[in-house]
N, C-alpha and C. Protein backbone atom coordinates (compact mmCIF):
# COMPACT_ATOMS: atom_id res chain seq x y z
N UNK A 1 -59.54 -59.38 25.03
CA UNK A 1 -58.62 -60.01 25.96
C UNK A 1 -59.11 -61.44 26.19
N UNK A 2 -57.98 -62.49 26.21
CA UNK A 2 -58.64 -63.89 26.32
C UNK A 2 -58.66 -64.55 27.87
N UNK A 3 -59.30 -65.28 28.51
CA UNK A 3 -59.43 -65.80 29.57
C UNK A 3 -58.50 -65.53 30.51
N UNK A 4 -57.39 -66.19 30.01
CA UNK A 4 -56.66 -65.92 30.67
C UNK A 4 -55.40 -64.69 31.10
N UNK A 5 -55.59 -64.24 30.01
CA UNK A 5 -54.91 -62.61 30.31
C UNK A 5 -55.61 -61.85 31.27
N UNK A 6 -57.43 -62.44 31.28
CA UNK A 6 -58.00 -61.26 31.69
C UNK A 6 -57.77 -62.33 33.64
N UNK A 7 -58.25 -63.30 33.55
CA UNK A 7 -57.59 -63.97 34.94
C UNK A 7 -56.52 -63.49 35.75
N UNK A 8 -54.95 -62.84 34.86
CA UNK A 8 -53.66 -62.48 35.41
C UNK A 8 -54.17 -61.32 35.13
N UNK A 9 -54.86 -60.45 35.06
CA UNK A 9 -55.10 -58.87 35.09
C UNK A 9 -55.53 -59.18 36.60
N UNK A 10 -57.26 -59.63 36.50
CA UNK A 10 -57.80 -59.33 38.10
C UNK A 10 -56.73 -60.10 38.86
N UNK A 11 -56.12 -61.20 38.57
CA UNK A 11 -55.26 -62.06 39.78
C UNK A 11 -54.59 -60.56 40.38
N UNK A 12 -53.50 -60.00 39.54
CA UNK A 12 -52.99 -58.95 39.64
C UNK A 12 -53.43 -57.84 40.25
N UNK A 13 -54.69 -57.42 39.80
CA UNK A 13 -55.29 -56.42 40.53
C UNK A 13 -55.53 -56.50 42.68
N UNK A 14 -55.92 -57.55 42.50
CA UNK A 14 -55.67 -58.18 43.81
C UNK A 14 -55.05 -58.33 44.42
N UNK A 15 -54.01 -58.77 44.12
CA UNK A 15 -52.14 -58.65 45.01
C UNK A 15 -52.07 -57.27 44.91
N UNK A 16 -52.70 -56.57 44.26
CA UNK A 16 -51.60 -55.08 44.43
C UNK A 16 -52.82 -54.17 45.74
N UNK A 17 -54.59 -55.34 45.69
CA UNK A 17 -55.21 -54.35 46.21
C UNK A 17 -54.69 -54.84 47.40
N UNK A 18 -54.44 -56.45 47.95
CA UNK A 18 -54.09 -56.15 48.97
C UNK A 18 -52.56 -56.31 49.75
N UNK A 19 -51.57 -55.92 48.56
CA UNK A 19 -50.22 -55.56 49.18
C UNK A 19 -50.16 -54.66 50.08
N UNK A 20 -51.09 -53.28 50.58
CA UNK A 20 -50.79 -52.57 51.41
C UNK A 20 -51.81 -53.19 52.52
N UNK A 21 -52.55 -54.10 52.94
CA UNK A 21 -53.00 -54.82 54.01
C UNK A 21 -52.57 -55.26 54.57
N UNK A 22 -51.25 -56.46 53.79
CA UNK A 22 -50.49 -57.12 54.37
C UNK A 22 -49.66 -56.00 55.14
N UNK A 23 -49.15 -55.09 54.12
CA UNK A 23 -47.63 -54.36 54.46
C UNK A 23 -47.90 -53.82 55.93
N UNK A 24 -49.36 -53.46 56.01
CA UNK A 24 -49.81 -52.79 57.17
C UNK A 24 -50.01 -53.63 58.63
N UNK A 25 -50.38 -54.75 58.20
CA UNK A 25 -51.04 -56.02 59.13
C UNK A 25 -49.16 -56.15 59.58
N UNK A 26 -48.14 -56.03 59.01
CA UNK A 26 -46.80 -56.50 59.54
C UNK A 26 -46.56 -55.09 60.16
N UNK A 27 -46.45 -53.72 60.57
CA UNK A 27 -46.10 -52.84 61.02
C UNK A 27 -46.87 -53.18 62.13
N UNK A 28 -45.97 -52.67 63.12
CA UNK A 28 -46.46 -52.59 64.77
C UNK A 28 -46.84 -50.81 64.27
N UNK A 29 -48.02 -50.45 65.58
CA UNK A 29 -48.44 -49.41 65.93
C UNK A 29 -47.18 -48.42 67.04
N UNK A 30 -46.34 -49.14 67.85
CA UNK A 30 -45.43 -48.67 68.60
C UNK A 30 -43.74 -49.54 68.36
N UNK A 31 -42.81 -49.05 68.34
CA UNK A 31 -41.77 -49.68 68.01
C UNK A 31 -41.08 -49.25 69.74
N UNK A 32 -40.19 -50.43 70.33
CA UNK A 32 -39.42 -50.63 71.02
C UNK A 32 -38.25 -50.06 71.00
N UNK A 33 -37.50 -49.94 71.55
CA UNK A 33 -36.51 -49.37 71.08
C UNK A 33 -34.91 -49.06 72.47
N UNK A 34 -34.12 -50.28 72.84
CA UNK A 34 -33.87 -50.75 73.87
C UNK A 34 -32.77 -49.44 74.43
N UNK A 35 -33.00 -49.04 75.91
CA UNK A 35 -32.30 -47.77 76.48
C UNK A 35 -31.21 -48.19 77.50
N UNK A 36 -30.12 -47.72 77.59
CA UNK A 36 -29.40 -48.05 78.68
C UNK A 36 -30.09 -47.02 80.27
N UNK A 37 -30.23 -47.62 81.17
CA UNK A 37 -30.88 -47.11 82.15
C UNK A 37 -29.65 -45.52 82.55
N UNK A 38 -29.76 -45.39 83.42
CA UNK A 38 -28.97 -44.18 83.69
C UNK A 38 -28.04 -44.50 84.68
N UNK A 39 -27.86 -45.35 85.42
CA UNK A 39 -27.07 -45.90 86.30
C UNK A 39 -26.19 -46.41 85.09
N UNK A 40 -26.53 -47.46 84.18
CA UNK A 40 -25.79 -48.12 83.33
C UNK A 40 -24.90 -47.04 82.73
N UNK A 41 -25.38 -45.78 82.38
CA UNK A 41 -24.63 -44.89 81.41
C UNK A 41 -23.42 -44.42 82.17
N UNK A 42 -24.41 -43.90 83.77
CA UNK A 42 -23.30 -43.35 84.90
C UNK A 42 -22.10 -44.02 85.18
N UNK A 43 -22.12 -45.54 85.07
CA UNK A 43 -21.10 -46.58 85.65
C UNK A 43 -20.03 -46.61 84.65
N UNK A 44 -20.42 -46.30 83.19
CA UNK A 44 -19.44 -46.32 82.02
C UNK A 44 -18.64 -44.89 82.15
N UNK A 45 -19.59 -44.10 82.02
CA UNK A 45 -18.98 -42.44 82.15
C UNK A 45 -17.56 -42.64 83.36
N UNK A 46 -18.58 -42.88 84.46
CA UNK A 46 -17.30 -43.13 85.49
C UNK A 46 -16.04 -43.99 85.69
N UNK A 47 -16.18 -44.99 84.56
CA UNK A 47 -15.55 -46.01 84.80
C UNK A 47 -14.01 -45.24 83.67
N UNK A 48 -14.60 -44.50 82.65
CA UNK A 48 -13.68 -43.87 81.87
C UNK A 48 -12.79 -42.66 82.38
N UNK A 49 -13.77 -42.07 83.20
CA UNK A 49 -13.43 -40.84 83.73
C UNK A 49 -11.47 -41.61 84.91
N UNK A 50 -12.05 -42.60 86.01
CA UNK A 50 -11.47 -43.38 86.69
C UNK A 50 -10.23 -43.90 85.34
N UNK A 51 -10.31 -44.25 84.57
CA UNK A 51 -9.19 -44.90 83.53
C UNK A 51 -7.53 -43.81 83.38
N UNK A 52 -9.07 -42.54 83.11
CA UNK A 52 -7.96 -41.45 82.46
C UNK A 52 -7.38 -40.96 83.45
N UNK A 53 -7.75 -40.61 85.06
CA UNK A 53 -7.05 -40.73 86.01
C UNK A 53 -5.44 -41.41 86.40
N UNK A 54 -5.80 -42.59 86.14
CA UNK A 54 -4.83 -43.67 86.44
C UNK A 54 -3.95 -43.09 85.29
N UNK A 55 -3.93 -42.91 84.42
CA UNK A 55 -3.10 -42.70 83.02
C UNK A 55 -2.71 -41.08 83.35
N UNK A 56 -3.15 -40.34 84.59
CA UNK A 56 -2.80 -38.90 84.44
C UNK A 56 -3.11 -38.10 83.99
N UNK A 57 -4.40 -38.05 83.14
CA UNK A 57 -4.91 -36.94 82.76
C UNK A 57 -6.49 -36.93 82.90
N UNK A 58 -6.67 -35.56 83.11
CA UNK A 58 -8.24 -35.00 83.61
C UNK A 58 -9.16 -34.88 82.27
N UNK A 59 -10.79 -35.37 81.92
CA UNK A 59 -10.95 -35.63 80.68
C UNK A 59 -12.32 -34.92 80.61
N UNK A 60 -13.45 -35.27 79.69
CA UNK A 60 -14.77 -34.77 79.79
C UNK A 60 -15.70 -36.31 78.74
N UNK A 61 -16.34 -36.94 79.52
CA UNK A 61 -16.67 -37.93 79.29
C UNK A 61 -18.40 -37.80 78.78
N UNK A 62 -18.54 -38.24 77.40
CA UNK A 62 -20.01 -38.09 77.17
C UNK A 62 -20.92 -39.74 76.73
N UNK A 63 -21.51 -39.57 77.53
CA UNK A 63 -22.47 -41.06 76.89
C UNK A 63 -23.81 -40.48 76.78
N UNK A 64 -24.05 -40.80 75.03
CA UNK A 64 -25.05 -40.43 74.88
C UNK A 64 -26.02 -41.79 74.04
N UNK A 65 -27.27 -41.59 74.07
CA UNK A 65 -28.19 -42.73 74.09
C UNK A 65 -28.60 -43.03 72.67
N UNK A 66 -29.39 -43.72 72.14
CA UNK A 66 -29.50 -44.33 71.06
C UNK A 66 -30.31 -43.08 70.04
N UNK A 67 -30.96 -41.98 70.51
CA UNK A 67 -31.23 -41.18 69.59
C UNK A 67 -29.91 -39.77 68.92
N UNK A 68 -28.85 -40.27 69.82
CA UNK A 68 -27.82 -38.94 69.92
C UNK A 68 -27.94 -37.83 70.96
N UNK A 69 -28.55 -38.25 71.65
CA UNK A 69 -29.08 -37.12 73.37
C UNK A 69 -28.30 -37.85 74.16
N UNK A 70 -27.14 -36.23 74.25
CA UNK A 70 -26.69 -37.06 75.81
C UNK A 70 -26.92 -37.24 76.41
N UNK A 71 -26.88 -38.80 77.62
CA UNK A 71 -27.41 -38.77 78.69
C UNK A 71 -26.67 -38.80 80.18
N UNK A 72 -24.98 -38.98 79.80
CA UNK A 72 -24.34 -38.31 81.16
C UNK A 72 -23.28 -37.84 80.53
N UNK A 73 -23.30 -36.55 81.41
CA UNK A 73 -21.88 -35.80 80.54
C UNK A 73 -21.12 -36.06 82.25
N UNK A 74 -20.10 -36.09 82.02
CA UNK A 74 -19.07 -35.68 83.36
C UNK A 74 -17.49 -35.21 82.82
N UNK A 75 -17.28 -33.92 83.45
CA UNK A 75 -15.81 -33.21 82.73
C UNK A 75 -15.17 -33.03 84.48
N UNK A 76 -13.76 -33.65 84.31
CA UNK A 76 -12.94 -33.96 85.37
C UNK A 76 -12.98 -32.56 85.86
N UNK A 77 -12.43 -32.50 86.87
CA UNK A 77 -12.42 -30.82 87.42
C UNK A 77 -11.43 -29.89 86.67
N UNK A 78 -10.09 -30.87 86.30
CA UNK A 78 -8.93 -29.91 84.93
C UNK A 78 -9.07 -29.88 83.78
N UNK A 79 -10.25 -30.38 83.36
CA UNK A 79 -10.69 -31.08 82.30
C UNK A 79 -11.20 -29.46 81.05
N UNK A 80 -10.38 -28.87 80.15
CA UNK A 80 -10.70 -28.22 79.59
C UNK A 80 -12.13 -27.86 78.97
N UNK A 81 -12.99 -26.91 79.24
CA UNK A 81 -14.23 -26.55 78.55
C UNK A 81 -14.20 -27.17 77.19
N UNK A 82 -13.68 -27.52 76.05
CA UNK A 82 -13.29 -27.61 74.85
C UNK A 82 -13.89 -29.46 75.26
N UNK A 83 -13.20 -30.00 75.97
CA UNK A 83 -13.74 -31.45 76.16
C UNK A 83 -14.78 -31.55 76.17
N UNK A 84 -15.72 -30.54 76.09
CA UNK A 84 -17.23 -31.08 76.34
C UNK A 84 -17.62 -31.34 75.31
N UNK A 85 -17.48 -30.45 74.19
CA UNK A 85 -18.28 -30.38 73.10
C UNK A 85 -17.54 -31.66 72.41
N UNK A 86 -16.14 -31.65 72.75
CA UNK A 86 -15.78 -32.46 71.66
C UNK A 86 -16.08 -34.04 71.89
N UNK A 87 -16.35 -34.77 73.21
CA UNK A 87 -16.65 -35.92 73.91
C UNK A 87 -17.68 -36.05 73.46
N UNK A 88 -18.67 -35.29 72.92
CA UNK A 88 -19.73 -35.36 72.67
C UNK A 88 -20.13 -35.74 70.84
N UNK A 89 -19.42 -34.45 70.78
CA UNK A 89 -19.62 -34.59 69.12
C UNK A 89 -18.45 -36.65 68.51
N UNK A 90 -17.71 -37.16 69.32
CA UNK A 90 -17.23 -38.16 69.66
C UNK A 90 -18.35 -39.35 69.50
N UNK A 91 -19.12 -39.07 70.77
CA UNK A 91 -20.07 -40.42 71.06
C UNK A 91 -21.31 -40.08 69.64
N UNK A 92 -21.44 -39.08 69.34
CA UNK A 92 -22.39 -38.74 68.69
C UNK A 92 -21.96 -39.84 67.24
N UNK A 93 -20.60 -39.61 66.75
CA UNK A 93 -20.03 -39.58 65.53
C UNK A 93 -19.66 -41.18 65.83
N UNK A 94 -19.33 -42.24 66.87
CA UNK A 94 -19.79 -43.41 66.69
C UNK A 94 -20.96 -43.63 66.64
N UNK A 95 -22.07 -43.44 67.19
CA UNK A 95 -23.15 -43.90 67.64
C UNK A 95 -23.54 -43.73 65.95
N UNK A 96 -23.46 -42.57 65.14
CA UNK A 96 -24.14 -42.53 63.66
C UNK A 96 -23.43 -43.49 62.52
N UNK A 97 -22.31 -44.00 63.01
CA UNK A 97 -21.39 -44.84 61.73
C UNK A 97 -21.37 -46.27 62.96
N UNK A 98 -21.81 -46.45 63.74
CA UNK A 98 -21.31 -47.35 64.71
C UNK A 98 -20.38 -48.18 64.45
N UNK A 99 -19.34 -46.95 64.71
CA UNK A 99 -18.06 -47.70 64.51
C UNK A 99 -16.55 -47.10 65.44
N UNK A 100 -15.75 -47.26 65.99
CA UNK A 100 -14.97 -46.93 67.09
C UNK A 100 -14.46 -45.65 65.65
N UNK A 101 -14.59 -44.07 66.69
CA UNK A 101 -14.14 -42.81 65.98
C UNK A 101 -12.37 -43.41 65.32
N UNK A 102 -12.03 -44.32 65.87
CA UNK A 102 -10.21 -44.33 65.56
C UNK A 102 -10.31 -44.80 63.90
N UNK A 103 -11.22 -45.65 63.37
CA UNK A 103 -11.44 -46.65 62.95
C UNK A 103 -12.17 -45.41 61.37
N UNK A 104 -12.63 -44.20 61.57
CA UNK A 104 -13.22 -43.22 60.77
C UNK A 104 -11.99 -42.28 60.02
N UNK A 105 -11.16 -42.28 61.09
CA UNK A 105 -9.97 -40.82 61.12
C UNK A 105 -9.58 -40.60 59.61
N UNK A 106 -9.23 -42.06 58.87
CA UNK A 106 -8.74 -41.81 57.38
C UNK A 106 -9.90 -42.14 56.68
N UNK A 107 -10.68 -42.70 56.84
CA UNK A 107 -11.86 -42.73 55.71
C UNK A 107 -12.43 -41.56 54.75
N UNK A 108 -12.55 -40.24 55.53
CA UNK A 108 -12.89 -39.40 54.99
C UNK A 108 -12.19 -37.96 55.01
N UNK A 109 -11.81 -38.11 53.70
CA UNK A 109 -10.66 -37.34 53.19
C UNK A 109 -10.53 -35.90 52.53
N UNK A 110 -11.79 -36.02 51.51
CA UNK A 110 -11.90 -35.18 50.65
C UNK A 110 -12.18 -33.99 50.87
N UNK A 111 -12.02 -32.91 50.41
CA UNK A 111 -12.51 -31.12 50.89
C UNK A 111 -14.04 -30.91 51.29
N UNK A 112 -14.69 -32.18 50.46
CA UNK A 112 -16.52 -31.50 50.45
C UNK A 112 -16.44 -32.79 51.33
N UNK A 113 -16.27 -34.29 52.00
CA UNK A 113 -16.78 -35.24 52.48
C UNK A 113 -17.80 -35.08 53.73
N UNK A 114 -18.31 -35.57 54.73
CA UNK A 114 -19.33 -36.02 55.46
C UNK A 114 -18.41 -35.41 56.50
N UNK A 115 -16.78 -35.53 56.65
CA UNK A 115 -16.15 -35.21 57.63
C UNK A 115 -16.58 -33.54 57.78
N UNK A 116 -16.73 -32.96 57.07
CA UNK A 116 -17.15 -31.54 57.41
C UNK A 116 -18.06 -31.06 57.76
N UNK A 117 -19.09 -32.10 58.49
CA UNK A 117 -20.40 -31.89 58.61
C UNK A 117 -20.13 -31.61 60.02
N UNK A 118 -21.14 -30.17 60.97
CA UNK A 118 -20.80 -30.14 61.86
C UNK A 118 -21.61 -30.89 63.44
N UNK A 119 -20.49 -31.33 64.12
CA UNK A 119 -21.45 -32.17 64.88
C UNK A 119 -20.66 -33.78 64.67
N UNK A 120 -19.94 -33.98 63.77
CA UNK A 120 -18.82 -35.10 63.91
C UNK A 120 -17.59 -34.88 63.56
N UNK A 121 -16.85 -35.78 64.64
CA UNK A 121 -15.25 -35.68 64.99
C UNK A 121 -15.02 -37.12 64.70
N UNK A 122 -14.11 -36.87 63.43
CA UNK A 122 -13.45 -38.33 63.04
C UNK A 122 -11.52 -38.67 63.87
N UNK A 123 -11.78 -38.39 65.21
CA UNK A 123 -10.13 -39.01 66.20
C UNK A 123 -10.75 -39.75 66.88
N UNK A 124 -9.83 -40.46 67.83
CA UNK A 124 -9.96 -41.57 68.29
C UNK A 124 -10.75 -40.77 70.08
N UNK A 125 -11.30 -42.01 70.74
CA UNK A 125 -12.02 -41.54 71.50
C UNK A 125 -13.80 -41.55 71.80
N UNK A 126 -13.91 -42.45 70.56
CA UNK A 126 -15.42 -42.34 70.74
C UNK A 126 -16.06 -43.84 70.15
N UNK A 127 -16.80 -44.56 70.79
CA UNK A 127 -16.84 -46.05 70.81
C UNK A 127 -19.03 -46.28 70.72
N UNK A 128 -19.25 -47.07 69.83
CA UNK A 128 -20.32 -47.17 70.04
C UNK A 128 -20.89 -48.02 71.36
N UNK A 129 -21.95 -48.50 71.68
CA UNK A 129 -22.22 -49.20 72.86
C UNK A 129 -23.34 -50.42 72.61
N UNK A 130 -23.49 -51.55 72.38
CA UNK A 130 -24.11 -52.23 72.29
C UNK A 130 -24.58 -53.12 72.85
N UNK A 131 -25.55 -53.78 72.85
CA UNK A 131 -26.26 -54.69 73.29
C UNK A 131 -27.13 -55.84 72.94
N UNK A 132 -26.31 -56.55 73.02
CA UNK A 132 -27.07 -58.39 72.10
C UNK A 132 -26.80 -57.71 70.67
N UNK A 133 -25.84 -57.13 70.16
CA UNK A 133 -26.03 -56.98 68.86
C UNK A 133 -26.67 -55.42 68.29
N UNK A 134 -27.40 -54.86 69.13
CA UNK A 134 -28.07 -53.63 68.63
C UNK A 134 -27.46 -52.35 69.46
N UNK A 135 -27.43 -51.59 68.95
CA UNK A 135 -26.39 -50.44 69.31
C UNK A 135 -27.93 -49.71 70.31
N UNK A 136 -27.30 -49.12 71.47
CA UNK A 136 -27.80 -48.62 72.23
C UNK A 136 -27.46 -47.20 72.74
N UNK A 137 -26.21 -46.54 72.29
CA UNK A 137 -25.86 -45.70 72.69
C UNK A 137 -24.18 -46.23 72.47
N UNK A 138 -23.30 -44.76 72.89
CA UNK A 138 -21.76 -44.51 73.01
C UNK A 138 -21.35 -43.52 73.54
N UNK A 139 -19.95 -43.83 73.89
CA UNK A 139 -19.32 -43.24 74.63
C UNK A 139 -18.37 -42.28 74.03
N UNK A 140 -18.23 -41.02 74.35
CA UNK A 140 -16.92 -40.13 73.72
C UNK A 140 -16.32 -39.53 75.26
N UNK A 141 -14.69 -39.59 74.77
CA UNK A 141 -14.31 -38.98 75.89
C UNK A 141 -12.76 -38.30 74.86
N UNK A 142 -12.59 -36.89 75.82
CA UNK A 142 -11.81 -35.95 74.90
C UNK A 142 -10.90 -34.97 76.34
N UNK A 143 -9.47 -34.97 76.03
CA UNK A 143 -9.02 -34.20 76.91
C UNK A 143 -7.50 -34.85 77.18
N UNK A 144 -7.03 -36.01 76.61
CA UNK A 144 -6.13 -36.75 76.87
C UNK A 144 -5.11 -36.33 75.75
N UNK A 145 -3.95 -36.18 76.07
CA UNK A 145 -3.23 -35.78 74.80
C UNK A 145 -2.90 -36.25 73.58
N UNK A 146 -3.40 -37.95 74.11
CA UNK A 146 -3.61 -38.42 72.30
C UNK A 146 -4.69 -38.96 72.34
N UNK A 147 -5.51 -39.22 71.14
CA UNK A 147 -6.45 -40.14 71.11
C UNK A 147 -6.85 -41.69 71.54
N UNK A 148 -5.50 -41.92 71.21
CA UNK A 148 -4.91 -43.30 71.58
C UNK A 148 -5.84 -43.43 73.54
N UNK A 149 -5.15 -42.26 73.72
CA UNK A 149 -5.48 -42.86 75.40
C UNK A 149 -6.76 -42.24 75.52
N UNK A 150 -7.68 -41.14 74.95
CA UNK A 150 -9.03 -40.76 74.58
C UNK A 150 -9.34 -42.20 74.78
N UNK A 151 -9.58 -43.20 73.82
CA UNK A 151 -9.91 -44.37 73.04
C UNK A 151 -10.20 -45.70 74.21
N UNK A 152 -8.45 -45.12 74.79
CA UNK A 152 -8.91 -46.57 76.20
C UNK A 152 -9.25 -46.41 76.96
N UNK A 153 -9.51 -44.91 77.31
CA UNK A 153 -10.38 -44.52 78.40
C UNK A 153 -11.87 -44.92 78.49
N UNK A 154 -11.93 -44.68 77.09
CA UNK A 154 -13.43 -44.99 76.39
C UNK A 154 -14.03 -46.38 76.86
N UNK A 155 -12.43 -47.17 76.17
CA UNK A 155 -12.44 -48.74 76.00
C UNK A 155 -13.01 -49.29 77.44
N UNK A 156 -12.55 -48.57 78.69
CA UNK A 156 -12.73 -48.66 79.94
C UNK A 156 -14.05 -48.73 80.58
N UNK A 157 -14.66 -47.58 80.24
CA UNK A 157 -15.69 -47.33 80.57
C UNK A 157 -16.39 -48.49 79.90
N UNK A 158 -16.45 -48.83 78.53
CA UNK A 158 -17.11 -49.73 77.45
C UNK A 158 -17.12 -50.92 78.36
N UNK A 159 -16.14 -51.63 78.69
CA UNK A 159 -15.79 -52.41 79.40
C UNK A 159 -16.60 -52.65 80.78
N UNK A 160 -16.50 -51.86 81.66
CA UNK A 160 -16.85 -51.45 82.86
C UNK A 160 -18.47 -51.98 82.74
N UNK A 161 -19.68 -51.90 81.54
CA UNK A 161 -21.16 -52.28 81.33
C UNK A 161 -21.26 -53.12 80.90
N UNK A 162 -20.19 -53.83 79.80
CA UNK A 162 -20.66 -54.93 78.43
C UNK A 162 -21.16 -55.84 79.35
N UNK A 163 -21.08 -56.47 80.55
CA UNK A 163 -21.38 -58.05 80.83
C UNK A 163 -23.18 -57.79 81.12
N UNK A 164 -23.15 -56.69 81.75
CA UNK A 164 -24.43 -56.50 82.46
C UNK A 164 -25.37 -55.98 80.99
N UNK A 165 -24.81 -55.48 80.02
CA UNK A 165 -25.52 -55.45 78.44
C UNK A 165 -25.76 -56.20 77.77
N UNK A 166 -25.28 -57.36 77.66
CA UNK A 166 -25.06 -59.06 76.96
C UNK A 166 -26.00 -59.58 78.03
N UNK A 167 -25.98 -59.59 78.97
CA UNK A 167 -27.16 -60.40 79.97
C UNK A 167 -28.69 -59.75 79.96
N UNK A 168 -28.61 -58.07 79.42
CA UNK A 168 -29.80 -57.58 79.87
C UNK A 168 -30.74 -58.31 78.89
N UNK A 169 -31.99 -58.39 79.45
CA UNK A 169 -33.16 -58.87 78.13
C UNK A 169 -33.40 -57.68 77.70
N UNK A 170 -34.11 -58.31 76.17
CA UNK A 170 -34.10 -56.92 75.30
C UNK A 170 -35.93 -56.96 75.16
């Protein structure tokens, strides 16, 4: 081997001994990871719950947090048992595509797709929740006779936190 082959061997050997130093020296030991407080979640829940009121119908409202754990459920007092699960499986199914459930409904079509996976509901009604840009959690709410008004109930509640989410420090 001549000088310089053998130079770009050890050069080489070296970047690769210490590519995992660096890779390591850039990983934090604890990662952050920004939460909506519980008042914040409560004020959205309620603010949707209050929407679907005004519009006439009794609902079951789920906001759940950035790992998929809900963290306030509230189901109106007429509010069918069936709303729970489904408000839920809702916020769940934005929060994993973060993307408004209305916005999923035709995407996935096929007999075997992702839509059959259990634990997401591709109708309208379920809104992710963000903050400065990074998703923090969402809202599902289920019990309204169309999705459509599921959706602005949602929109309501969504509404009801964004200013105080855009201002929070992260």
């Amino acid at each position: 081997m001549n000088k310089c082959a053998h130079l770009i061997a050890v050069s080489l050997s070296l970047l690769a001994m210490a590519a995992p130093v660096i890779a390591e020296e850039e990983q934090p030991v604890l990662v952050t990871i920004p939460r909506m407080s519980l008042d914040t979640a409560l004020s959205a829940a309620q603010a949707a719950i209050d929407s679907c009121r005004k519009a006439g119908v009794q609902v079951a409202v789920t906001i759940v947090d950035r790992g998929g754990h809900p963290q306030v459920v509230l189901r109106d007092v007429l509010a069918m048992d069936l709303t729970l699960a489904v408000s839920r499986d809702k916020a769940y199914t934005a929060l994993s595509f973060n993307t408004p459930t209305s916005q999923l409904a035709q995407r996935f079509t096929s007999p075997f797709s992702v839509a059959k996976t259990p634990g997401l509901v591709f109708s309208a009604g379920g809104l992710p929740i963000q903050a400065s840009g990074t998703i923090v959690g969402a809202i599902g709410v289920s019990g309204a006779p169309s999705g459509k008004t599921d959706e602005k109930c949602a929109r309501a509640g969504l509404d009801a936190i964004q200013d105080d989410l855009e201002m929070a420090e992260m």
